[in-house]
C-alpha atoms as a PDB file:
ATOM      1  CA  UNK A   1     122.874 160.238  79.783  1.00  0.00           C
ATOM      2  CA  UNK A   2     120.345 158.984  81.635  1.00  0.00           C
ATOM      3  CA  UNK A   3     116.653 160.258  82.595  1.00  0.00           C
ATOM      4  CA  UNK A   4     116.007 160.742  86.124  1.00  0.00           C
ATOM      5  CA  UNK A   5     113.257 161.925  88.474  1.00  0.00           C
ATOM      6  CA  UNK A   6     114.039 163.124  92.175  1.00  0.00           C
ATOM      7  CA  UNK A   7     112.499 161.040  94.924  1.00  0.00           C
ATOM      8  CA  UNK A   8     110.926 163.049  97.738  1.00  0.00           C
ATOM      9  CA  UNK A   9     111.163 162.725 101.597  1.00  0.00           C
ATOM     10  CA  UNK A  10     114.420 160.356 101.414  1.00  0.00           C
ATOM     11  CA  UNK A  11     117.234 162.541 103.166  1.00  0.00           C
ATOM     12  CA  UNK A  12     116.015 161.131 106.302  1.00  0.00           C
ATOM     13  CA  UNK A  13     118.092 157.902 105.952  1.00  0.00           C
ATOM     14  CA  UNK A  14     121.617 158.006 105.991  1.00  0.00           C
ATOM     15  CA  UNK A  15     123.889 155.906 104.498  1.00  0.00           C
ATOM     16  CA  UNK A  16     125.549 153.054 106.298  1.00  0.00           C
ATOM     17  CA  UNK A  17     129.605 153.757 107.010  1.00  0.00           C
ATOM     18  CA  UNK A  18     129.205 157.184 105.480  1.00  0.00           C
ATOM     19  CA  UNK A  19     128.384 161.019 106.726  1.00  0.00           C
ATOM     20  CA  UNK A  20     126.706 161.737 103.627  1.00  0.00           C
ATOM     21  CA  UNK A  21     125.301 160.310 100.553  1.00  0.00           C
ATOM     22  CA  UNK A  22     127.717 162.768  98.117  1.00  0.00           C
ATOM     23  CA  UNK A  23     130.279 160.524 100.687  1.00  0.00           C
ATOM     24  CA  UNK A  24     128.620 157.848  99.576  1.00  0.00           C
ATOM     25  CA  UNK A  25     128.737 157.955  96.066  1.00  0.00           C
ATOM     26  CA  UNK A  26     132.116 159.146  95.294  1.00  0.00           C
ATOM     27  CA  UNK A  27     133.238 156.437  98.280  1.00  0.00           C
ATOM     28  CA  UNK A  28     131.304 153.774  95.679  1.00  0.00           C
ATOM     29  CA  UNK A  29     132.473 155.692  91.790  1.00  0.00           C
ATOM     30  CA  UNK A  30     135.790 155.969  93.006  1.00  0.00           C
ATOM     31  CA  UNK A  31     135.347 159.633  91.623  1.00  0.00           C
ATOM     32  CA  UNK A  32     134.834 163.045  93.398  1.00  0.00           C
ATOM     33  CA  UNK A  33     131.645 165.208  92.639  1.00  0.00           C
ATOM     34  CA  UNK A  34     132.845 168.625  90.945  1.00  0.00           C
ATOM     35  CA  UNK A  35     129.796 169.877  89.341  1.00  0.00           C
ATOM     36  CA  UNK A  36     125.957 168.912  89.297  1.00  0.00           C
ATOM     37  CA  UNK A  37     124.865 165.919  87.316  1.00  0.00           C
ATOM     38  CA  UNK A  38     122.060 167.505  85.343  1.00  0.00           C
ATOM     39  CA  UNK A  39     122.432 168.649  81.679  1.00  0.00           C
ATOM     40  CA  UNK A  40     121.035 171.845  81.700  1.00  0.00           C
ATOM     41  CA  UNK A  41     122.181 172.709  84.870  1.00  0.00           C
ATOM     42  CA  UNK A  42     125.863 174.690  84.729  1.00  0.00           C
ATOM     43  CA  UNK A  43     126.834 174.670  88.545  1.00  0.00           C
ATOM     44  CA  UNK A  44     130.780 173.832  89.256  1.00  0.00           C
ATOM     45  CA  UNK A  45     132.332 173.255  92.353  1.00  0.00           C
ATOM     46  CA  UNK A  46     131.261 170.888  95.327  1.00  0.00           C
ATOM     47  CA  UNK A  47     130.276 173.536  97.850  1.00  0.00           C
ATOM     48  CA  UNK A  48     126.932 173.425  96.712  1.00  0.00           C
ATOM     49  CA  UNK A  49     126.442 169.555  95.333  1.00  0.00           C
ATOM     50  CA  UNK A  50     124.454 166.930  97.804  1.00  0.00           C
ATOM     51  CA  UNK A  51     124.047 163.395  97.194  1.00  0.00           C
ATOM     52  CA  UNK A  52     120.484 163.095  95.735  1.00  0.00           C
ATOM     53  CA  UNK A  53     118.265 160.042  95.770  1.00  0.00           C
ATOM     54  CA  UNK A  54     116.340 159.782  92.095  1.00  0.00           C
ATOM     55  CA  UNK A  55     114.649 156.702  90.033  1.00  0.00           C
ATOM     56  CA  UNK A  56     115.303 156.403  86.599  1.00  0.00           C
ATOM     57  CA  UNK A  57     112.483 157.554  84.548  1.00  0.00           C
ATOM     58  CA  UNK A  58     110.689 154.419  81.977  1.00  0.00           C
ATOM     59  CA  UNK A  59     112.992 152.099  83.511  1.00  0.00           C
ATOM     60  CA  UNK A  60     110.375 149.518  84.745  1.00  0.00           C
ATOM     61  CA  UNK A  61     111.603 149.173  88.177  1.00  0.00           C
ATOM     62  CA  UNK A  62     111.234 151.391  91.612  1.00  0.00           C
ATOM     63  CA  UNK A  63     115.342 151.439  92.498  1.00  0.00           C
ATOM     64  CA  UNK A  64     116.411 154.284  94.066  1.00  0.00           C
ATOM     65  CA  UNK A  65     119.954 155.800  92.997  1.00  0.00           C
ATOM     66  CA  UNK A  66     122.410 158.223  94.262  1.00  0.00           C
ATOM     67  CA  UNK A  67     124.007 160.952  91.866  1.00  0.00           C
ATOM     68  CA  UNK A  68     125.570 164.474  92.765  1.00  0.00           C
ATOM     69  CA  UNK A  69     123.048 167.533  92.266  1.00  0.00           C
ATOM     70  CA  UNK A  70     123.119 170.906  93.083  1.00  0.00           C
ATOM     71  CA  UNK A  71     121.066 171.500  95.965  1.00  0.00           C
ATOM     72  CA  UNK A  72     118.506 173.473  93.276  1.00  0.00           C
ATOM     73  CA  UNK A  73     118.424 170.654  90.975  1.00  0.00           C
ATOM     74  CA  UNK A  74     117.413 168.685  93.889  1.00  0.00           C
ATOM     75  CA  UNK A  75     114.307 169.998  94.344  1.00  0.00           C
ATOM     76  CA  UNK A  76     113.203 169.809  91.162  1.00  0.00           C
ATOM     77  CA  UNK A  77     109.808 168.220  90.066  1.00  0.00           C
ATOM     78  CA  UNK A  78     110.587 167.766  86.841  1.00  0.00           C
ATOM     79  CA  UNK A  79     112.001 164.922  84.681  1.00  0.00           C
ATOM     80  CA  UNK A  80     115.761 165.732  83.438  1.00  0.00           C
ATOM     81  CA  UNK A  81     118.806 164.092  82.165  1.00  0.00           C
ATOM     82  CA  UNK A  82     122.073 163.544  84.324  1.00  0.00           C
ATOM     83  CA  UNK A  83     125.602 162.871  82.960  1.00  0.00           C
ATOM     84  CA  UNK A  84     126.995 161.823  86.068  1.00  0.00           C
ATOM     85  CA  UNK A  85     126.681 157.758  87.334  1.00  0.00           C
ATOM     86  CA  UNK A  86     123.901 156.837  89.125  1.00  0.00           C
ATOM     87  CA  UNK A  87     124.788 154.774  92.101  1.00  0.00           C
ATOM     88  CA  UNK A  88     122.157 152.444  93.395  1.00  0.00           C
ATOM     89  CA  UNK A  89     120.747 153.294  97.230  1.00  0.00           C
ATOM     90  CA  UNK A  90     120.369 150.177  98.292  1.00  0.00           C
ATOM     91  CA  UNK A  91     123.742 148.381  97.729  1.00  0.00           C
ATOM     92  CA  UNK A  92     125.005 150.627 100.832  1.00  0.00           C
END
């Protein structure tokens, strides 16, 4: 598990050779998105999961990375914990 914090104002930029950054990350896990990455957070299914772009929280660095969500958990403003892989944003 890893600590995360959304990053606001980011679903402006799309990612290169894919419709949509949940596209993106499973297209760069190798894995399909089936529930939402956060811990406390019980939603199931992909209808309502979107790629969303957090930063790791005490990390020491700025990277942005890509990890399923539900599209709740995406607007949190909170810091939380996500089970799911955290793909990095700029290695599209």
């Amino acid at each position: 598990m890893v600590k995360v914090k959304n990053l606001n104002n980011t679903s402006d930029k799309e990612p290169k050779g894919y419709n949509t950054w949940l596209e993106f990350w499973e297209g760069k896990t190798g894995k399909k998105a089936d529930h939402c990455g956060a811990t406390d957070c019980d939603v199931k299914g992909r209808s309502n999961l979107v790629g969303a772009h957090v930063k790791k929280v005490d990390a020491g660095d700025d990277r942005h990375y890509i990890t399923p969500l539900c599209k709740g958990c995406n607007k949190r403003t909170d810091e939380f914990y996500v089970d799911t892989e955290l793909v990095h944003a700029e290695s599209r």
